[in-house]
Protein backbone atom coordinates (compact mmCIF):
# COMPACT_ATOMS: atom_id res chain seq x y z
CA UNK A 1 40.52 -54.20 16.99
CA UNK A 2 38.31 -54.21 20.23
CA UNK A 3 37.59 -50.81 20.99
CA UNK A 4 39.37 -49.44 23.94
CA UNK A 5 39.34 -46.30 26.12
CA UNK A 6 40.97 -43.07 24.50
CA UNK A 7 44.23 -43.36 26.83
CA UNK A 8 44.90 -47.16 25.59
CA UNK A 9 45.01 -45.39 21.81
CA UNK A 10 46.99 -42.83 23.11
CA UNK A 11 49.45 -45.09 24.72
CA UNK A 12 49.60 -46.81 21.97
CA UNK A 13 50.36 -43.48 19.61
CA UNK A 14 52.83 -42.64 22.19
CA UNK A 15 55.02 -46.02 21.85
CA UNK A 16 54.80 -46.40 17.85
CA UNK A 17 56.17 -42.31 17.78
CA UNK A 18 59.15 -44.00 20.31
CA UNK A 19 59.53 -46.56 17.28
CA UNK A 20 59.91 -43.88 14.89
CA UNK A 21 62.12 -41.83 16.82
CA UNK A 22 64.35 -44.32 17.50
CA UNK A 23 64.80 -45.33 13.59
CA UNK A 24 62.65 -49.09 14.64
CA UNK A 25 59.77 -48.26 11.88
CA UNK A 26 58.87 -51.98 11.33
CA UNK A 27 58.16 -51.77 15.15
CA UNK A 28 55.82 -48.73 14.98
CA UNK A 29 53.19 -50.35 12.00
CA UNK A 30 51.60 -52.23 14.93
CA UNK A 31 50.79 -50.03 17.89
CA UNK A 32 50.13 -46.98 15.43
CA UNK A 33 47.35 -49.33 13.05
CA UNK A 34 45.35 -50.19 16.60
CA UNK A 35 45.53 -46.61 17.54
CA UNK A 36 44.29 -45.44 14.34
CA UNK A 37 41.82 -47.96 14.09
CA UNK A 38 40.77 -46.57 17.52
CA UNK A 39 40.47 -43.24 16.13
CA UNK A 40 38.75 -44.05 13.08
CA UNK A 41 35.76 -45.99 14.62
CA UNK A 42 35.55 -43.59 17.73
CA UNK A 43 35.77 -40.70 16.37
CA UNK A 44 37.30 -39.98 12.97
CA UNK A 45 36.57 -36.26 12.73
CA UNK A 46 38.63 -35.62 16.32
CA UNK A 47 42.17 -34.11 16.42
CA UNK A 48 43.60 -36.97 17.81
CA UNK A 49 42.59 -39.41 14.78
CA UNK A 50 44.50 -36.51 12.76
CA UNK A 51 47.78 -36.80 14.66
CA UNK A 52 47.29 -40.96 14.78
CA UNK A 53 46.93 -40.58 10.95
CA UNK A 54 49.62 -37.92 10.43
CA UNK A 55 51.93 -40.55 13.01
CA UNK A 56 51.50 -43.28 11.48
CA UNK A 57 52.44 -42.00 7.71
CA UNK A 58 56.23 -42.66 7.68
CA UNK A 59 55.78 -45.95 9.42
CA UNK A 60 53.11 -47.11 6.28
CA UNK A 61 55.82 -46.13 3.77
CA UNK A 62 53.82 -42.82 2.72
């Protein structure tokens, strides 16, 4: 992933927890892996890489 700006990452957090809500978890992998890739490179220690991570669990199958 190219990094991007914080509000890219947290568009893209914001439309994979749409997936999720709306039962389309196949659809969520993708925008919630960029954002936590974001996260993880930028800055992995922030709360925002925590929610990405915490996010992104039930779309990974954890």
């Amino acid at each position: 992933m190219k990094a991007g700006p914080p509000d890219l990452a947290d568009a893209l957090l914001a439309l994979g927890r749409a997936h999720l809500a709306t039962g389309r978890v196949k659809e969520a992998r993708a925008p919630l892996a960029e954002a936590d890739a974001f996260w993880r490179a930028y800055d992995a220690q922030s709360r925002w890489a925590e929610r990405v991570t915490a996010a992104n669990a039930p779309a990974s199958g954890a």
